[in-house]
C-alpha atoms as a PDB file:
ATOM      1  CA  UNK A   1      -9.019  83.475 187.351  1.00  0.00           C
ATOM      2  CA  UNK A   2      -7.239  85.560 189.690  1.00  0.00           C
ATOM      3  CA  UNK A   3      -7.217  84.162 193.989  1.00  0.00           C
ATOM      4  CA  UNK A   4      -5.430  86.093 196.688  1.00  0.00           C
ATOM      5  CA  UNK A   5      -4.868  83.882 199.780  1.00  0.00           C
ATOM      6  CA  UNK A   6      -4.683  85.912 202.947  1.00  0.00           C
ATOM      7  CA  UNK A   7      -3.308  83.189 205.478  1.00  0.00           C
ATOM      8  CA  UNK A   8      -0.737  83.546 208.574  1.00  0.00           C
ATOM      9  CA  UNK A   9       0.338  79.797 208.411  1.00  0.00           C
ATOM     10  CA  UNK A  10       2.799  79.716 205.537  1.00  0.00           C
ATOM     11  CA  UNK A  11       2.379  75.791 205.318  1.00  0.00           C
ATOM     12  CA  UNK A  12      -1.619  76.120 204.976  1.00  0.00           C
ATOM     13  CA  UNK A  13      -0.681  79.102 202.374  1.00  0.00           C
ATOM     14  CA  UNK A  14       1.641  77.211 200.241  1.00  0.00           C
ATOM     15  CA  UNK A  15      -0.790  73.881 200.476  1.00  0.00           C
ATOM     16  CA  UNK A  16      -3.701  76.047 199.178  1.00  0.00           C
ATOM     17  CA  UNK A  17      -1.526  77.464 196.474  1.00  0.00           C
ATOM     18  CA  UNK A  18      -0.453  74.284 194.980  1.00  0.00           C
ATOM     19  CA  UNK A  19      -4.051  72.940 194.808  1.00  0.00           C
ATOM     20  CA  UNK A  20      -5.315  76.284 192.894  1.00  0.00           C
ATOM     21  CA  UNK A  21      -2.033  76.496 190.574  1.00  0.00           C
ATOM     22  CA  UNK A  22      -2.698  73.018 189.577  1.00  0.00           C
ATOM     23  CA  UNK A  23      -5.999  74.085 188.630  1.00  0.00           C
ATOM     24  CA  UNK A  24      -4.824  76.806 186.440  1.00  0.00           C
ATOM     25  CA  UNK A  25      -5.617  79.680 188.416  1.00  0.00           C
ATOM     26  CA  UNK A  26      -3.403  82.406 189.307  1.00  0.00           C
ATOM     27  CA  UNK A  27      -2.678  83.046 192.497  1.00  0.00           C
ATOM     28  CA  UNK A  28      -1.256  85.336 194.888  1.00  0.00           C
ATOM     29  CA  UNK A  29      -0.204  84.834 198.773  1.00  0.00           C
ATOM     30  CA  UNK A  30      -0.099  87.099 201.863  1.00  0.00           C
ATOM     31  CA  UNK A  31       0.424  86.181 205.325  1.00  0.00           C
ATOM     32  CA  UNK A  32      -0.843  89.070 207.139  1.00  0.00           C
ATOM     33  CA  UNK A  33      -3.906  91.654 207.833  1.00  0.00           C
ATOM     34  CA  UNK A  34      -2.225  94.873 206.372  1.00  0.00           C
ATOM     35  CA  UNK A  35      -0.973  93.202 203.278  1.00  0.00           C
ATOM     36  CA  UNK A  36      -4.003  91.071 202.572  1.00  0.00           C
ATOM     37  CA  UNK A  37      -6.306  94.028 203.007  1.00  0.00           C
ATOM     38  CA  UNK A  38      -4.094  96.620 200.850  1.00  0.00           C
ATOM     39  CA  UNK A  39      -4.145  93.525 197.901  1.00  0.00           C
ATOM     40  CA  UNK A  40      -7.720  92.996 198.483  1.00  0.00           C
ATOM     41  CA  UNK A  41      -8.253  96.838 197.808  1.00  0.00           C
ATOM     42  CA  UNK A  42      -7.042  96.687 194.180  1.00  0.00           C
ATOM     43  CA  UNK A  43     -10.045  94.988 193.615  1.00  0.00           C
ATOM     44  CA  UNK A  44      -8.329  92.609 190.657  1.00  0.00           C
ATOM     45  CA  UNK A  45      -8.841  89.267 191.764  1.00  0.00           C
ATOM     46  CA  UNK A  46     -11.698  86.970 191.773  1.00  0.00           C
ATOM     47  CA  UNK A  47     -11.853  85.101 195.253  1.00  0.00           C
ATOM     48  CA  UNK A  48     -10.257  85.757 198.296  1.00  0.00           C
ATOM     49  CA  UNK A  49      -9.463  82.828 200.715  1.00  0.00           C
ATOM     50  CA  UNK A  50      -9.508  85.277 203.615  1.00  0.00           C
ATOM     51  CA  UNK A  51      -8.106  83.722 207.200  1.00  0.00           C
ATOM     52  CA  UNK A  52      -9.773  85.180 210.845  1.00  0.00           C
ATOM     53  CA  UNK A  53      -7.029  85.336 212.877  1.00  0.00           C
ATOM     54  CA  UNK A  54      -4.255  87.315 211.454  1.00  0.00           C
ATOM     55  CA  UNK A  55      -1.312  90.012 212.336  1.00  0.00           C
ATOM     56  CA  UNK A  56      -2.088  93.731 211.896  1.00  0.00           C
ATOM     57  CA  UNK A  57      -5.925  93.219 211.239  1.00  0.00           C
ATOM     58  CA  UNK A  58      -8.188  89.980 211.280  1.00  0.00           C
ATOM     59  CA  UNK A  59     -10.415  88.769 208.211  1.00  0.00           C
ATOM     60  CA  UNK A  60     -13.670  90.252 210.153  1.00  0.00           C
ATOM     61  CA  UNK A  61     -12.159  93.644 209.761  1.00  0.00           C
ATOM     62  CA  UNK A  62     -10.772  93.313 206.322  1.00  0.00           C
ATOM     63  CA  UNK A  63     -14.021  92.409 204.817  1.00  0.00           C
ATOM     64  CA  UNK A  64     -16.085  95.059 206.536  1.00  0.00           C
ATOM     65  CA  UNK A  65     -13.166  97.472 204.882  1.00  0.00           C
ATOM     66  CA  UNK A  66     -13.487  96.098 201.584  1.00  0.00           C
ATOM     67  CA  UNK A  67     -17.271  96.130 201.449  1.00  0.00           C
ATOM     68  CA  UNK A  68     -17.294  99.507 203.098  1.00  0.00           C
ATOM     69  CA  UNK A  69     -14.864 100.388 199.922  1.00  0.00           C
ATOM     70  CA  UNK A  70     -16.795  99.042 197.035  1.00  0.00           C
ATOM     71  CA  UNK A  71     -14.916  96.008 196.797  1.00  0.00           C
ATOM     72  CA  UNK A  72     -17.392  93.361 196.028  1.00  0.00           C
ATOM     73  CA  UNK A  73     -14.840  90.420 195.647  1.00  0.00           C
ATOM     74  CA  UNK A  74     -16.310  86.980 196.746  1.00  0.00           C
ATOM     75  CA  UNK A  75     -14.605  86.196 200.275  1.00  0.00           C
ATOM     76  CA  UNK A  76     -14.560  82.728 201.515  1.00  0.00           C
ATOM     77  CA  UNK A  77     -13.195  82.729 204.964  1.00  0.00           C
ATOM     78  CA  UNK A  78     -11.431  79.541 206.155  1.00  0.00           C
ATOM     79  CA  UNK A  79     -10.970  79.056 209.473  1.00  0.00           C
ATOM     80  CA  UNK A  80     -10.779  76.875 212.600  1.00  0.00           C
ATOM     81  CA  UNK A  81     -12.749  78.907 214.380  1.00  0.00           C
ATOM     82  CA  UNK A  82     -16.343  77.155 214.241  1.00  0.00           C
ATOM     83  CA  UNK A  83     -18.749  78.196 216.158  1.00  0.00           C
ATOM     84  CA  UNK A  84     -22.296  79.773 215.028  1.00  0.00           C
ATOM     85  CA  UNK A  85     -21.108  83.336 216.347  1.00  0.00           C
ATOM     86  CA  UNK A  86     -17.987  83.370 214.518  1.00  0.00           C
ATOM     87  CA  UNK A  87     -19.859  81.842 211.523  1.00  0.00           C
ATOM     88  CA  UNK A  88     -22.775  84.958 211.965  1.00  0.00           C
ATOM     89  CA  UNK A  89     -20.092  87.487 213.142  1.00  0.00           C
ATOM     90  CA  UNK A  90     -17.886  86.537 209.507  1.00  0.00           C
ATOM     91  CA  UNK A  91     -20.873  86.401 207.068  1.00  0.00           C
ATOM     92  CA  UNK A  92     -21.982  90.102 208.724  1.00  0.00           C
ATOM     93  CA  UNK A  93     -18.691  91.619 207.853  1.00  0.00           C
ATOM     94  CA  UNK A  94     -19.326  91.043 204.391  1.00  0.00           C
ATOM     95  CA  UNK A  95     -18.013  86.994 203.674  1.00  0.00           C
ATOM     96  CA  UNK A  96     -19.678  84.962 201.265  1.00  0.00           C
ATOM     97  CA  UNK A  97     -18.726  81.764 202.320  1.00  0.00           C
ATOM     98  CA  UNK A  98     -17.508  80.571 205.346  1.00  0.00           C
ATOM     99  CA  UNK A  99     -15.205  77.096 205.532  1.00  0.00           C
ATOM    100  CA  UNK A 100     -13.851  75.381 208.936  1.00  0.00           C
ATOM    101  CA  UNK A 101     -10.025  73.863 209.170  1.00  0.00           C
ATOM    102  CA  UNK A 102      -9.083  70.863 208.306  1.00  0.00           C
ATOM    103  CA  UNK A 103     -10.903  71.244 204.875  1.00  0.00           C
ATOM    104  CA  UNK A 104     -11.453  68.508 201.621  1.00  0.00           C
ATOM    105  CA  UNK A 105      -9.643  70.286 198.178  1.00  0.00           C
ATOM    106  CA  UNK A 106     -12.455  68.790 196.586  1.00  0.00           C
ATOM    107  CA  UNK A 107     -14.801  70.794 198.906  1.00  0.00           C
ATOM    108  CA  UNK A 108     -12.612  74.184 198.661  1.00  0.00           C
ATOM    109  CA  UNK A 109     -12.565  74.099 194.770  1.00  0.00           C
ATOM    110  CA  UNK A 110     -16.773  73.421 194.192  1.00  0.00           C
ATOM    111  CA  UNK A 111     -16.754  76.626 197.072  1.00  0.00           C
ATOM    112  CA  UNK A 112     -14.978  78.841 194.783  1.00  0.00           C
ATOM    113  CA  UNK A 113     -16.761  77.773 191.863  1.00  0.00           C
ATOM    114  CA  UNK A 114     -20.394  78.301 193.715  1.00  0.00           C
ATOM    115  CA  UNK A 115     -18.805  81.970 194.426  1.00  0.00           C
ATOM    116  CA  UNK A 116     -17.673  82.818 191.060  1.00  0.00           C
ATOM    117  CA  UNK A 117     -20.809  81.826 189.856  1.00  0.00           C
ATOM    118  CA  UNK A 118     -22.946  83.918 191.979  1.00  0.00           C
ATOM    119  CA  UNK A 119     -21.215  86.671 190.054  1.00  0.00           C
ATOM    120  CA  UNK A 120     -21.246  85.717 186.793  1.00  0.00           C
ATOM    121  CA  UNK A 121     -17.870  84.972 186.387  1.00  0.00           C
ATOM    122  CA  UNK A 122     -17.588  81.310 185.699  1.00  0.00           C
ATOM    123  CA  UNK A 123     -17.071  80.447 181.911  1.00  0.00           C
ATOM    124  CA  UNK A 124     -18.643  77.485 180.306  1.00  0.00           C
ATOM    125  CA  UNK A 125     -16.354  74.906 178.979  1.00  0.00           C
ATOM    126  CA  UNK A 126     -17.372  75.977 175.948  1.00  0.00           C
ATOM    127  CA  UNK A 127     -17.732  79.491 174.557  1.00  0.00           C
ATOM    128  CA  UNK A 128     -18.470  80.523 171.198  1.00  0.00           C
ATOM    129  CA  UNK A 129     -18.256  84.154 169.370  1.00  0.00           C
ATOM    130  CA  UNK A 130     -18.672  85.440 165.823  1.00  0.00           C
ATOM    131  CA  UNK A 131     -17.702  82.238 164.046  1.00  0.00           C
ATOM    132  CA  UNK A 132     -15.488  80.560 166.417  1.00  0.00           C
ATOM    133  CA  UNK A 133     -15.392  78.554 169.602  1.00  0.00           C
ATOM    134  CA  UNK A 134     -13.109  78.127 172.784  1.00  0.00           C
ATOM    135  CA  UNK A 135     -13.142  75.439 174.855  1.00  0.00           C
ATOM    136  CA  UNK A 136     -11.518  76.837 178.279  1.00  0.00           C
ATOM    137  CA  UNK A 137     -10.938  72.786 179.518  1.00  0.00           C
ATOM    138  CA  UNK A 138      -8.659  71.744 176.796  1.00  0.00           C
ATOM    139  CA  UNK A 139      -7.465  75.495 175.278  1.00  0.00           C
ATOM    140  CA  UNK A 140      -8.390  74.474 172.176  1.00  0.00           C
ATOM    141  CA  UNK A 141     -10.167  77.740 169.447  1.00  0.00           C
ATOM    142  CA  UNK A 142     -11.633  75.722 166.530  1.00  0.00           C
ATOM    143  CA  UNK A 143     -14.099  76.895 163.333  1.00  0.00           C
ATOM    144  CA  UNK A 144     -15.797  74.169 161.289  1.00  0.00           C
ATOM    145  CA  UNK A 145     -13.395  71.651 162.315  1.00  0.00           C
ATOM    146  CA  UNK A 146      -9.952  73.370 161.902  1.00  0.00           C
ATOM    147  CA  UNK A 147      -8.671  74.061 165.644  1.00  0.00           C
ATOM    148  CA  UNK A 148      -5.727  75.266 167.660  1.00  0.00           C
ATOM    149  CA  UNK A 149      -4.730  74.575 171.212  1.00  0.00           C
ATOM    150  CA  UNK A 150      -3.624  78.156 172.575  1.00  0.00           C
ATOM    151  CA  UNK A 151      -0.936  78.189 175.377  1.00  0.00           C
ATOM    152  CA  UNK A 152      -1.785  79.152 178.996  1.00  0.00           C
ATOM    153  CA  UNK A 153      -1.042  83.266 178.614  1.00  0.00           C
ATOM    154  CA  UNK A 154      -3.080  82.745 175.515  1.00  0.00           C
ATOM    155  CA  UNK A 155      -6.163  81.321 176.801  1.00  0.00           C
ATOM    156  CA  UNK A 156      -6.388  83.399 180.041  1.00  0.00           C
ATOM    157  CA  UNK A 157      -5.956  86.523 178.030  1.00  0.00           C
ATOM    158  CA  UNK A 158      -9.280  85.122 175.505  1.00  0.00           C
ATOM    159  CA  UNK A 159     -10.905  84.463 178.444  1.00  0.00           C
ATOM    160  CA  UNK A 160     -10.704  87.851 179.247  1.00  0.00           C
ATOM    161  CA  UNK A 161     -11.330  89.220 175.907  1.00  0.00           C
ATOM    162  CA  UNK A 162     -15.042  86.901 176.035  1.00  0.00           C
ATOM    163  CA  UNK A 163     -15.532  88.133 179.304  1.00  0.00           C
ATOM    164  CA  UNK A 164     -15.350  91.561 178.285  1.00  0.00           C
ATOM    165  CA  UNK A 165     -16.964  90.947 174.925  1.00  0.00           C
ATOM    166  CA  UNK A 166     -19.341  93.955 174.830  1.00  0.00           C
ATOM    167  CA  UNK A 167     -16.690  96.509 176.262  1.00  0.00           C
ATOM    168  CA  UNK A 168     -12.845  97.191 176.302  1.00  0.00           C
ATOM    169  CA  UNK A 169     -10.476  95.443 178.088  1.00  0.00           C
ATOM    170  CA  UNK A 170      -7.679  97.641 179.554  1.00  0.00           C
ATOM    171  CA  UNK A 171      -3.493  95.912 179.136  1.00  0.00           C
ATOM    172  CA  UNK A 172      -3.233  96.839 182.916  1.00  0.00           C
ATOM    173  CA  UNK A 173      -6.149  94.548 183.578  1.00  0.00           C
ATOM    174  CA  UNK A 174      -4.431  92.108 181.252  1.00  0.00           C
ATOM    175  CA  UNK A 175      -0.935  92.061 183.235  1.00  0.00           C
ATOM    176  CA  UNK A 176      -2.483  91.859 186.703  1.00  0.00           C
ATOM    177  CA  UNK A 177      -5.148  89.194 185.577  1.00  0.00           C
ATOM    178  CA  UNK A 178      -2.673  86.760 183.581  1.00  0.00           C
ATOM    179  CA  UNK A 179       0.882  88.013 184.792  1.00  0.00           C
ATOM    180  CA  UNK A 180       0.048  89.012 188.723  1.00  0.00           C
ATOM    181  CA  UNK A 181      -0.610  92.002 190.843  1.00  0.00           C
ATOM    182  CA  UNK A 182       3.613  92.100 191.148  1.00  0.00           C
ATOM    183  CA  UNK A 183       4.621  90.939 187.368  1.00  0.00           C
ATOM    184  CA  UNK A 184       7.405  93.342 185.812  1.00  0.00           C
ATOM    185  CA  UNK A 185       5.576  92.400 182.561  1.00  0.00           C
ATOM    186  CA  UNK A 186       4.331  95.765 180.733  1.00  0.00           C
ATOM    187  CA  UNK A 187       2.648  96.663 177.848  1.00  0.00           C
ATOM    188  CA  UNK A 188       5.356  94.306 175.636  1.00  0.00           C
ATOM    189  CA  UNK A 189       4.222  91.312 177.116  1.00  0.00           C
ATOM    190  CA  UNK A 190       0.498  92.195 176.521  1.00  0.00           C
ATOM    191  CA  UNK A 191       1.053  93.373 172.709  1.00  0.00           C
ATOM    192  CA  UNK A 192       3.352  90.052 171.787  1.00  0.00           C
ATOM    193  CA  UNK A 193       0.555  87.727 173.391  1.00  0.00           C
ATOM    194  CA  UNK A 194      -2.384  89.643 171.361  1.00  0.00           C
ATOM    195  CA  UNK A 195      -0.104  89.560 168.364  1.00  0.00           C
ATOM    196  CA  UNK A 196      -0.260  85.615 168.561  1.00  0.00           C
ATOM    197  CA  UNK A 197      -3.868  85.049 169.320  1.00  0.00           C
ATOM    198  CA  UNK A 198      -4.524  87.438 166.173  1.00  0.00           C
ATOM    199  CA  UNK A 199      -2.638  84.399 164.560  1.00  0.00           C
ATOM    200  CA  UNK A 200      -3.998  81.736 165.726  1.00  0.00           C
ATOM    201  CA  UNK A 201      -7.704  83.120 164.900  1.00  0.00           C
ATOM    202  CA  UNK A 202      -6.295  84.129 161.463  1.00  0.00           C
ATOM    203  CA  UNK A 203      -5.158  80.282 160.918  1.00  0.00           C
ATOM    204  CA  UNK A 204      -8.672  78.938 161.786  1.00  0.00           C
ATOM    205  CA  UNK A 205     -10.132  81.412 159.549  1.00  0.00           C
ATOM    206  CA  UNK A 206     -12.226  83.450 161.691  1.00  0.00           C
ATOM    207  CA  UNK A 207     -13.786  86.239 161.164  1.00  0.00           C
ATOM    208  CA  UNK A 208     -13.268  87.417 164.384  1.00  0.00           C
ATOM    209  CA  UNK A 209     -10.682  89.947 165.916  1.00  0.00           C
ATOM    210  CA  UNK A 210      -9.004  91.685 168.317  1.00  0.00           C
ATOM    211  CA  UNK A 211      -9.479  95.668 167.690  1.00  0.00           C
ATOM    212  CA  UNK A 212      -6.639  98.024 169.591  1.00  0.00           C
ATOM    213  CA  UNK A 213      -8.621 100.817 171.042  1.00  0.00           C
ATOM    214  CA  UNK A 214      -6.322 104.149 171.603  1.00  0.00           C
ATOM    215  CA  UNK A 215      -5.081 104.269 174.981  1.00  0.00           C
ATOM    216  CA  UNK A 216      -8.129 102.240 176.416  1.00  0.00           C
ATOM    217  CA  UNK A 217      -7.367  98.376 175.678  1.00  0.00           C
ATOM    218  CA  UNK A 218      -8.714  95.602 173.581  1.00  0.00           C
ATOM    219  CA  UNK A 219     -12.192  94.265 172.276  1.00  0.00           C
ATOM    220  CA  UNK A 220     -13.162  91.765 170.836  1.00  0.00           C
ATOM    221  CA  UNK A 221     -15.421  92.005 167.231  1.00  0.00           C
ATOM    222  CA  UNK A 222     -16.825  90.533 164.195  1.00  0.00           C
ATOM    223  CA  UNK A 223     -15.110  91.899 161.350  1.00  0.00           C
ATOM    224  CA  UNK A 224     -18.111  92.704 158.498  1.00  0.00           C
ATOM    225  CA  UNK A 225     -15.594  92.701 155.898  1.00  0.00           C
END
């Protein structure tokens, strides 16, 4: 899962960062209005942590931009300011969620969870298709008892593949989801990564697999062979 923090104190920033990274998610960091908002407008990530008071343009403007644009990202804005106008005045513009400095980690990660799961986003710990299952906790792909643990690339790419089971997943989707919105990784990076789930679903046997489409992207099917 893909997070863009939009946060003027670079201490706050970097604290938020390491709790996300450490649980798995990818994450990139902005410390101004102009910046956060022309990030948010890419519309690739999956939650923004979206401060008020910022340089260039506050988080009451940037979400009444990106909902004005389309972008229908989950914002949770964190704060310190915490009174019931700026509360009303932040969930008008177009937040979701709405948390008050100092905030618990414990509290910040179930909020991003609720959000992600009001759009349908959150994957079950464990996921089955075709013949085989994927257990996104521990990485592991298994078919009637033979398994392999994937490496990080190679789980958040499957992820993506599940998630887009019943349509095509583009490689620049790939890059910016797994890689970053600034990665120099290209269409290499993507092709290598696919080439080594296609083995690792070959050595469990499935009957499962991962169909280039023609200048589109990836999708995942049931081979009827």
């Amino acid at each position: 899962m893909q997070i863009l923090i939009v946060e003027d104190e670079k201490r706050l920033a970097q604290a938020l960062k390491q709790i996300l990274t450490e649980q798995k998610y990818m994450v990139d960091m902005v410390h101004d209005g102009r910046d956060g908002l022309d990030y948010a407008l890419s519309g690739i990530y999956d939650v923004i942590i979206l401060d008020i008071m910022l340089p260039y343009r506050d988080g009451f403007q940037i979400a009444y931009e990106l909902r004005q644009q389309k972008i229908d990202t989950p914002i949770l804005m964190l704060t310190a300011k915490d009174t019931v106008p700026d509360k009303v005045s932040g969930l008008n513009s177009g937040a979701d969620d709405y948390m008050t400095k100092p905030f618990a980690a414990e509290e910040l990660l179930a909020r991003i969870k609720a959000l992600t799961r009001r759009k349908g986003e959150v994957m079950l710990d464990e996921t089955a298709f075709a013949d085989f299952s994927f257990n996104a906790s521990t990485s592991e792909l298994s078919k009637n008892g033979k398994s392999v643990r994937l490496n990080f690339k190679e789980s958040e790419i499957l992820k993506l593949l599940l998630a887009h089971r019943d349509g095509i997943l583009a490689k620049e989707d790939i890059i910016t989801k797994v890689w970053g919105y600034d990665s120099d990784a290209g269409s290499n990076n993507v092709e290598a990564y696919i080439s080594f789930l296609r083995r690792k679903l070959h050595f469990i046997h499935s009957s499962a697999e991962i169909k280039a489409i023609k200048k589109m992207g990836y999708r995942l099917e049931q081979s009827h062979d």
